[in-house]
Structure formats: structure tokens, C-alpha cells
N, C-alpha and C. Protein backbone atom coordinates (compact mmCIF):
# COMPACT_ATOMS: atom_id res chain seq x y z
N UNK A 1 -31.89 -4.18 16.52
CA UNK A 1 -31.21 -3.33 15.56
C UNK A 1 -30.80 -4.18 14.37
N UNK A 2 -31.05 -3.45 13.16
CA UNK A 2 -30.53 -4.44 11.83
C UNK A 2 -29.12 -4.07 11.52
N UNK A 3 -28.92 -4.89 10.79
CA UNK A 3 -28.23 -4.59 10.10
C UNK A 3 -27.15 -3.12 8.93
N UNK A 4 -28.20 -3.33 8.30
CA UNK A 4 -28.49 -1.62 7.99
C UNK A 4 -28.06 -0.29 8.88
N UNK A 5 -28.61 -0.49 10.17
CA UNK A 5 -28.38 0.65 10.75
C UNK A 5 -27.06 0.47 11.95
N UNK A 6 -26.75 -0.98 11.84
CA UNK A 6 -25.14 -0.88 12.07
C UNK A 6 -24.30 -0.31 11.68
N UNK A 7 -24.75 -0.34 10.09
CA UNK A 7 -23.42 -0.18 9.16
C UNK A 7 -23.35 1.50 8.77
N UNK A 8 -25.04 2.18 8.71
CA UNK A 8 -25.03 3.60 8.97
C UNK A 8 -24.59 4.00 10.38
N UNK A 9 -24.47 3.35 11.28
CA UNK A 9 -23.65 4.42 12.33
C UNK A 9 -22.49 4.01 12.20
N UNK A 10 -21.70 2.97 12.05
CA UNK A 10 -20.23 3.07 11.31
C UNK A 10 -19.93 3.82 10.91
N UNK A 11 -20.92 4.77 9.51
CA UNK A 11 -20.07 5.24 9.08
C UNK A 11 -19.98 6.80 9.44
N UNK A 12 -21.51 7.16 10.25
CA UNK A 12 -21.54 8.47 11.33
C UNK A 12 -20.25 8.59 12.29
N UNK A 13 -20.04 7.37 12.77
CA UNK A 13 -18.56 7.40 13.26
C UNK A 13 -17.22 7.58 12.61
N UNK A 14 -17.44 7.37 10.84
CA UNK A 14 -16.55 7.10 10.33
C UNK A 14 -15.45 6.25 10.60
N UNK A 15 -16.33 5.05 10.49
CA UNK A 15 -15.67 3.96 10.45
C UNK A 15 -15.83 3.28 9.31
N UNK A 16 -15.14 3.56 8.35
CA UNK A 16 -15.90 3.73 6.81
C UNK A 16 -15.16 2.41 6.65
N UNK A 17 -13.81 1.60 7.10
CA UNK A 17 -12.97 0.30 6.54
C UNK A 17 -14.36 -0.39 7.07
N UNK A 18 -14.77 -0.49 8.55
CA UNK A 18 -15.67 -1.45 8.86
C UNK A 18 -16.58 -1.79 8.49
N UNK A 19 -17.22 -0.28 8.01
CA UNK A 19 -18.80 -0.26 7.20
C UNK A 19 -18.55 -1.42 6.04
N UNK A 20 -17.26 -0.70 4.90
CA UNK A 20 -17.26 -1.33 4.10
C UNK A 20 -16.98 -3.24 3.99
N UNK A 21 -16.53 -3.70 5.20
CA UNK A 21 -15.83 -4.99 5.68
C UNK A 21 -17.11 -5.60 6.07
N UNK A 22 -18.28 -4.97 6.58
CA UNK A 22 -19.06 -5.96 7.37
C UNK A 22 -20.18 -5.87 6.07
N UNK A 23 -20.46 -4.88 5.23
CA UNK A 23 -21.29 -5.18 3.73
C UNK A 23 -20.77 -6.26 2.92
N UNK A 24 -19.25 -6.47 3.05
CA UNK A 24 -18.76 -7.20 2.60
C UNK A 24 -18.98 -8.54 2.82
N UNK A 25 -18.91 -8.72 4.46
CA UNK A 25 -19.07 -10.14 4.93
C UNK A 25 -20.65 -10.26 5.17
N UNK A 26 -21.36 -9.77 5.26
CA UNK A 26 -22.97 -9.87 5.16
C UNK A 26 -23.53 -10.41 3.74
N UNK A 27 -22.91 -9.71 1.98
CA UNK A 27 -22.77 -10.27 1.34
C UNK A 27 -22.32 -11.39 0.94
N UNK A 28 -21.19 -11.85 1.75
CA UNK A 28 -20.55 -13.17 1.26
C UNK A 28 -21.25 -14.15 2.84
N UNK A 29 -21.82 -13.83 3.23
CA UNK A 29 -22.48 -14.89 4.68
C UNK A 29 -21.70 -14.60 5.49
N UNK A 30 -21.95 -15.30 6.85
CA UNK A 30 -21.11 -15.62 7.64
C UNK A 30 -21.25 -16.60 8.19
N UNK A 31 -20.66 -17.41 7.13
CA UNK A 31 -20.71 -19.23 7.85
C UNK A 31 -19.37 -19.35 8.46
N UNK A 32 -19.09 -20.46 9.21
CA UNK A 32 -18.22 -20.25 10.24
C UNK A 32 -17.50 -19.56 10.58
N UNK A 33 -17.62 -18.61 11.44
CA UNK A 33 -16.84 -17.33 11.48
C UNK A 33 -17.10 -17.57 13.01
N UNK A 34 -16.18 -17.02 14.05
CA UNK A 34 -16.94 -17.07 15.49
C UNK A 34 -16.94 -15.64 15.59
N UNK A 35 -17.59 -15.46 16.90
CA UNK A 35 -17.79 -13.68 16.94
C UNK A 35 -16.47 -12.84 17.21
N UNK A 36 -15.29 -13.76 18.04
CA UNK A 36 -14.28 -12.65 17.99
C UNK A 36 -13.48 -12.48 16.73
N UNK A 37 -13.67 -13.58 15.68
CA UNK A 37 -12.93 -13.55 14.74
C UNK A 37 -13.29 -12.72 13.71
N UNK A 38 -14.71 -12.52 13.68
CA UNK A 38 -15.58 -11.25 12.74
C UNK A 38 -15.29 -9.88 13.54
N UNK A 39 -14.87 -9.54 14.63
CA UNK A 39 -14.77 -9.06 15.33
C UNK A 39 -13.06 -7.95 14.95
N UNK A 40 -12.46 -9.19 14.88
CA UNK A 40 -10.70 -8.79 14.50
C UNK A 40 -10.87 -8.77 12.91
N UNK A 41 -11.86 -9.03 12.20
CA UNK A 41 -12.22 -9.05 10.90
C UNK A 41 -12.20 -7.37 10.51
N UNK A 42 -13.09 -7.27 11.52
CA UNK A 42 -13.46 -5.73 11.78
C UNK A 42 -12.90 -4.60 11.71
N UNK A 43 -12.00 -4.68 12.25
CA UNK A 43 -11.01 -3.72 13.44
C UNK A 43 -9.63 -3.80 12.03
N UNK A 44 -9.30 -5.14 11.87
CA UNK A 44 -8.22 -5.08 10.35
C UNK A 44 -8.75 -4.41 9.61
N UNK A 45 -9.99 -4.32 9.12
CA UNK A 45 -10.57 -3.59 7.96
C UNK A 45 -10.66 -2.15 7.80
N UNK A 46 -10.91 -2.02 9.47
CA UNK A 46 -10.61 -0.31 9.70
C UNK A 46 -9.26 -0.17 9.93
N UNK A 47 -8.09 -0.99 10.37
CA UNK A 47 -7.39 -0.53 10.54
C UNK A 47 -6.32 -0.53 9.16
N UNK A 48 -7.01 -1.51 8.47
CA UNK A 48 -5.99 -1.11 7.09
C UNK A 48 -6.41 0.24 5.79
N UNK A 49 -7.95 0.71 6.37
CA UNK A 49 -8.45 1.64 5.49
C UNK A 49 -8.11 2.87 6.21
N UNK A 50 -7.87 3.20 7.21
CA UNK A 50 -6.76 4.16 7.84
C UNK A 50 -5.45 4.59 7.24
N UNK A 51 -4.78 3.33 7.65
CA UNK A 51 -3.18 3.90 6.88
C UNK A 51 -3.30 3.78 5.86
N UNK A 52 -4.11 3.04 4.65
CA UNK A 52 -4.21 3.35 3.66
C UNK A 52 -4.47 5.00 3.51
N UNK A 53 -5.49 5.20 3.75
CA UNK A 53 -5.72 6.93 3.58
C UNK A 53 -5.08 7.88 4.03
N UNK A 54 -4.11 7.67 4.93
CA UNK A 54 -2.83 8.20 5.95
C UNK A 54 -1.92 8.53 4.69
N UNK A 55 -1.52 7.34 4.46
CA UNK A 55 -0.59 7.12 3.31
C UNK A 55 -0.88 7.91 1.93
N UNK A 56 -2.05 7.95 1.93
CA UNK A 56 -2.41 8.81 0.10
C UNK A 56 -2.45 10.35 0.65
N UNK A 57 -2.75 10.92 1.77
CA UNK A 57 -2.82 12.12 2.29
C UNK A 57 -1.54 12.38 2.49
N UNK A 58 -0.57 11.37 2.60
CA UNK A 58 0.91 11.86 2.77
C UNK A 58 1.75 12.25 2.08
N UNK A 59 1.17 11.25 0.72
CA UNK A 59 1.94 11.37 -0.08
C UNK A 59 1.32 12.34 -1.30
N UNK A 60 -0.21 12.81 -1.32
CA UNK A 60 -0.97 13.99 -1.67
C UNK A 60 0.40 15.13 -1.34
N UNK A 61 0.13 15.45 -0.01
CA UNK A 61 0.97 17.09 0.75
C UNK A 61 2.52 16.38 0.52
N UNK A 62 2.67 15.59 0.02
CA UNK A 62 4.32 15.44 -0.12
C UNK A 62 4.39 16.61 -1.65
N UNK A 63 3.49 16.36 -2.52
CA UNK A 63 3.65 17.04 -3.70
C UNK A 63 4.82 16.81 -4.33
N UNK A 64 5.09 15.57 -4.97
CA UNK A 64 5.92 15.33 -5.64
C UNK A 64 5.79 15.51 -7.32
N UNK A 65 7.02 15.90 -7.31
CA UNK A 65 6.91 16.45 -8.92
C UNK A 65 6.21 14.99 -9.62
N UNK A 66 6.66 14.19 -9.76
CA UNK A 66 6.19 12.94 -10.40
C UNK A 66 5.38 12.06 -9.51
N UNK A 67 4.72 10.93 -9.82
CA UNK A 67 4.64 9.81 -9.46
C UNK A 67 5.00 8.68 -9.91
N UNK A 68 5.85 8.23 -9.58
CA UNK A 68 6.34 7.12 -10.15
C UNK A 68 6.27 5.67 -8.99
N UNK A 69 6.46 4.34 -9.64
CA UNK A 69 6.48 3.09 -8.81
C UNK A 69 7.17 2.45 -9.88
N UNK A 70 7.53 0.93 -9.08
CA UNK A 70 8.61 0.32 -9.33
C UNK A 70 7.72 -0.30 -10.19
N UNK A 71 6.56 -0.71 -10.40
CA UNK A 71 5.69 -1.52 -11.53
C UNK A 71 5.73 -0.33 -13.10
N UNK A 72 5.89 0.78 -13.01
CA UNK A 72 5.70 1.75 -14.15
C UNK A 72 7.45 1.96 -14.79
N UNK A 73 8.38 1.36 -13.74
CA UNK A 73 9.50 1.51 -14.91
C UNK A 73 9.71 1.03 -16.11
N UNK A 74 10.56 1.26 -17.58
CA UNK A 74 10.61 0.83 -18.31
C UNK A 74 12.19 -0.21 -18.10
N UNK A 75 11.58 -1.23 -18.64
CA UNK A 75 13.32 -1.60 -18.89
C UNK A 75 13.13 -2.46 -20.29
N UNK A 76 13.20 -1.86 -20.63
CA UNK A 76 13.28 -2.26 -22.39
C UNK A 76 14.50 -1.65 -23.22
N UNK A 77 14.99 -0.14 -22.36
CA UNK A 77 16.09 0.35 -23.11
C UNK A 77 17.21 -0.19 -22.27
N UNK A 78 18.11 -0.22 -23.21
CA UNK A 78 19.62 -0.93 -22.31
C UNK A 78 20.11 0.37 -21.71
N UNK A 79 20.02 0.04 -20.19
CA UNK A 79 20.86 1.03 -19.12
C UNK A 79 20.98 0.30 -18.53
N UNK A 80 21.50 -0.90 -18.36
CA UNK A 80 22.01 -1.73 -17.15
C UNK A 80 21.36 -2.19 -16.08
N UNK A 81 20.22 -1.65 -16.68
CA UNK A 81 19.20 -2.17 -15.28
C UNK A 81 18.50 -3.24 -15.19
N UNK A 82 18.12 -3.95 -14.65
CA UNK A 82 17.50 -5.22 -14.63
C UNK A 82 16.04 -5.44 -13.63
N UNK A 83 15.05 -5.60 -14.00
CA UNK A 83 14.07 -5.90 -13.59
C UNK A 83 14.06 -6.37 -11.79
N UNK A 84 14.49 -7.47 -11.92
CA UNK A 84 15.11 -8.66 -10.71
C UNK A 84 15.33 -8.24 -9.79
N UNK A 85 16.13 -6.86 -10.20
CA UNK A 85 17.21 -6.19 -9.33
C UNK A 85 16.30 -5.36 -8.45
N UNK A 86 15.58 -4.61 -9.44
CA UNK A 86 14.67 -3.18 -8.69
C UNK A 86 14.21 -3.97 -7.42
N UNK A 87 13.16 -5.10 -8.29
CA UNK A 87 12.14 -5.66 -7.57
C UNK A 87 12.81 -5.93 -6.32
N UNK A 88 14.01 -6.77 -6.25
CA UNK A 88 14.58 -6.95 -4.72
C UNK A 88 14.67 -5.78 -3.68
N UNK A 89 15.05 -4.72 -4.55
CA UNK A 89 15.07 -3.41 -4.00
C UNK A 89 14.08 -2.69 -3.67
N UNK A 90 12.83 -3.14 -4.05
CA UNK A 90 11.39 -2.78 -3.54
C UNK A 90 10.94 -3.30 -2.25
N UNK A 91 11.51 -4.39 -1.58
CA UNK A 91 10.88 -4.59 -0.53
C UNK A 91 11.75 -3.72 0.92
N UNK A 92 12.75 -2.88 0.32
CA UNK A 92 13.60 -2.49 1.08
C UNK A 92 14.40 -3.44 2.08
N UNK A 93 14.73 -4.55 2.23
CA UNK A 93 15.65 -4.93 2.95
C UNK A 93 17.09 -4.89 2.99
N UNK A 94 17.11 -4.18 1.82
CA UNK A 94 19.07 -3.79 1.89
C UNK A 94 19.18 -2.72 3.25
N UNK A 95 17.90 -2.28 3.69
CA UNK A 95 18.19 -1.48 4.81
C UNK A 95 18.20 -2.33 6.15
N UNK A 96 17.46 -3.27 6.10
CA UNK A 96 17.44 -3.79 7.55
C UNK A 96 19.17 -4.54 7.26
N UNK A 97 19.41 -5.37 5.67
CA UNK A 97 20.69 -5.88 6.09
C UNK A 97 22.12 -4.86 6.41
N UNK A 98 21.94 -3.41 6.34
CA UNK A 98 22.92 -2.26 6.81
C UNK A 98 23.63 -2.50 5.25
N UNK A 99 23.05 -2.27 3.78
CA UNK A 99 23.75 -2.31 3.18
C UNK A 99 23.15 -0.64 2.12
N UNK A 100 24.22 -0.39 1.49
CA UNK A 100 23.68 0.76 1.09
C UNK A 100 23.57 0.35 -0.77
N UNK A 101 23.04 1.46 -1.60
CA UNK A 101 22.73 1.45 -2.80
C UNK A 101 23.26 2.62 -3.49
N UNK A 102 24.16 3.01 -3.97
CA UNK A 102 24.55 4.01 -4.59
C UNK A 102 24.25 4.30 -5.80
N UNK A 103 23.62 5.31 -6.53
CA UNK A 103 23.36 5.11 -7.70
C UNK A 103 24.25 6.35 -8.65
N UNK A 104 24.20 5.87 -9.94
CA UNK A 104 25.47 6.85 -10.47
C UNK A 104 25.54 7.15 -11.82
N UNK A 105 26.13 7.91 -12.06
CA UNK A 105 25.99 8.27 -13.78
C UNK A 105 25.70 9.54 -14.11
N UNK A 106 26.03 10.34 -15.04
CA UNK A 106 25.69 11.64 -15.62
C UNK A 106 25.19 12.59 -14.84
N UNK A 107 25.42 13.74 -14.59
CA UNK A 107 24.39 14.50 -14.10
C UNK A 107 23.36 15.34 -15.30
N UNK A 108 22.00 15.38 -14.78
CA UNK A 108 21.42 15.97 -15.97
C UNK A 108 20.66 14.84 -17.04
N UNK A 109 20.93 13.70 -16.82
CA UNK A 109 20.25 12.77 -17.15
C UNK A 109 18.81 11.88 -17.03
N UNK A 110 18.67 12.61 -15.74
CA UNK A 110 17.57 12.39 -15.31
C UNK A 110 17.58 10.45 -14.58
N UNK A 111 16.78 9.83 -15.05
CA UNK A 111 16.98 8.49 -14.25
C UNK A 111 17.47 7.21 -15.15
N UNK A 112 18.63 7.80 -15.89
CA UNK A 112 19.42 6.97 -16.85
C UNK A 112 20.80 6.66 -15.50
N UNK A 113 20.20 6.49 -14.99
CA UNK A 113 21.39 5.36 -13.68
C UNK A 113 22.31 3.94 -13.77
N UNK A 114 23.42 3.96 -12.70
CA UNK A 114 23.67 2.31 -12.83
C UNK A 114 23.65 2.39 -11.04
N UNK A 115 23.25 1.36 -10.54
CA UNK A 115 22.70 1.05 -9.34
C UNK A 115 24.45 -0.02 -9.10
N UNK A 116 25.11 0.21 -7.53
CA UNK A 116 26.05 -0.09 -7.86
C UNK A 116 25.87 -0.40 -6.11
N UNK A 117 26.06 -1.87 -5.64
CA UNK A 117 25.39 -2.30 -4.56
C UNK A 117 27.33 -2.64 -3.62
């Protein structure tokens, strides 16, 4: 069996991370690689093109009025906010340390906030 028709029943199975992971590593060789390690190569590739697509289907049927991320804020206008700050606040660990984030200001303002830790 070639190659080729590995990667077409991958994706009959829809195993579309793997298909795409092992075109990948067929393109770039596979010099030292051992077989279980191409193997777990594998299986990461499908398993991160899963929750990836989990995740966009979730957040598709979430139907949120906006989309927004912490890379698309502006902070150029003065509202007290600071870059530094968000970013810390992006990896979420104020939750594992049990601390909370209150945010505050105007109602009707929309996301003219002061973040008040």
C-alpha cells in the first residue's frame, strides 16, 4: 500500500488532522523519527484538528453578537487600560489563583471600562 492511499482512507475515515500531518511529514521526510513517535505525531495532529473544529462549531452556534479577541483591542484611547494588563488576563489564571476581576463604569457605554482587580 502507498502512500497516497493511506492518506485517502484517512480521510474516508475523516481523519482529516492526520491526513493533513502525515502530507506534511512525507513532504518534509522522515529522517529520524522512530515509528511510535510518528505515530503520537499522528494522533496530536488529529487530536488538535478536532478541538480545534469543536471550538469554531461552538463558538459558530454560540452566535455572538460580535467577535472580538484580546489581539483586536484598541488601546490608543485613554481609558485606563493597559495592554500588559489584558494580556495577563488572557491566559486566565486570576481564576485558578481564586481572584476575581470586576469591571466598572457607565452603563450604556459599551466597553469604555476600568478593570479593578
Amino acid at each position: 500500500m502507498n502512500n497516497q492511499e493511506s492518506i485517502d482512507k484517512m480521510k474516508q475515515m475523516n481523519l482529516y488532522g492526520m491526513a493533513r500531518a502525515m502530507t506534511s511529514a512525507l513532504d518534509m521526510g522522515l529522517a529520524d523519527i522512530t515509528p511510535d513517535e510518528f505515530v503520537a505525531h499522528l494522533v496530536d495532529a488529529e487530536w488538535d484538528d478536532r478541538y480545534n473544529r469543536r471550538l469554531l462549531r461552538l463558538i459558530k452556534n454560540a452566535k455572538f453578537r460580535y467577535t472580538a479577541s484580546f489581539e483586536e483591542m484598541d488601546f490608543s484611547l485613554e481609558r485606563n487600560l493597559s495592554k500588559n494588563m489584558f494580556l495577563r488576563f488572557s491566559d486566565c489564571s486570576f481564576i485558578k489563583d481564586k481572584k476575581n476581576i470586576i469591571i466598572t463604569g457607565p452603563t450604556g457605554v459599551g466597553y469604555d471600562k476600568y478593570l479593578v482587580m
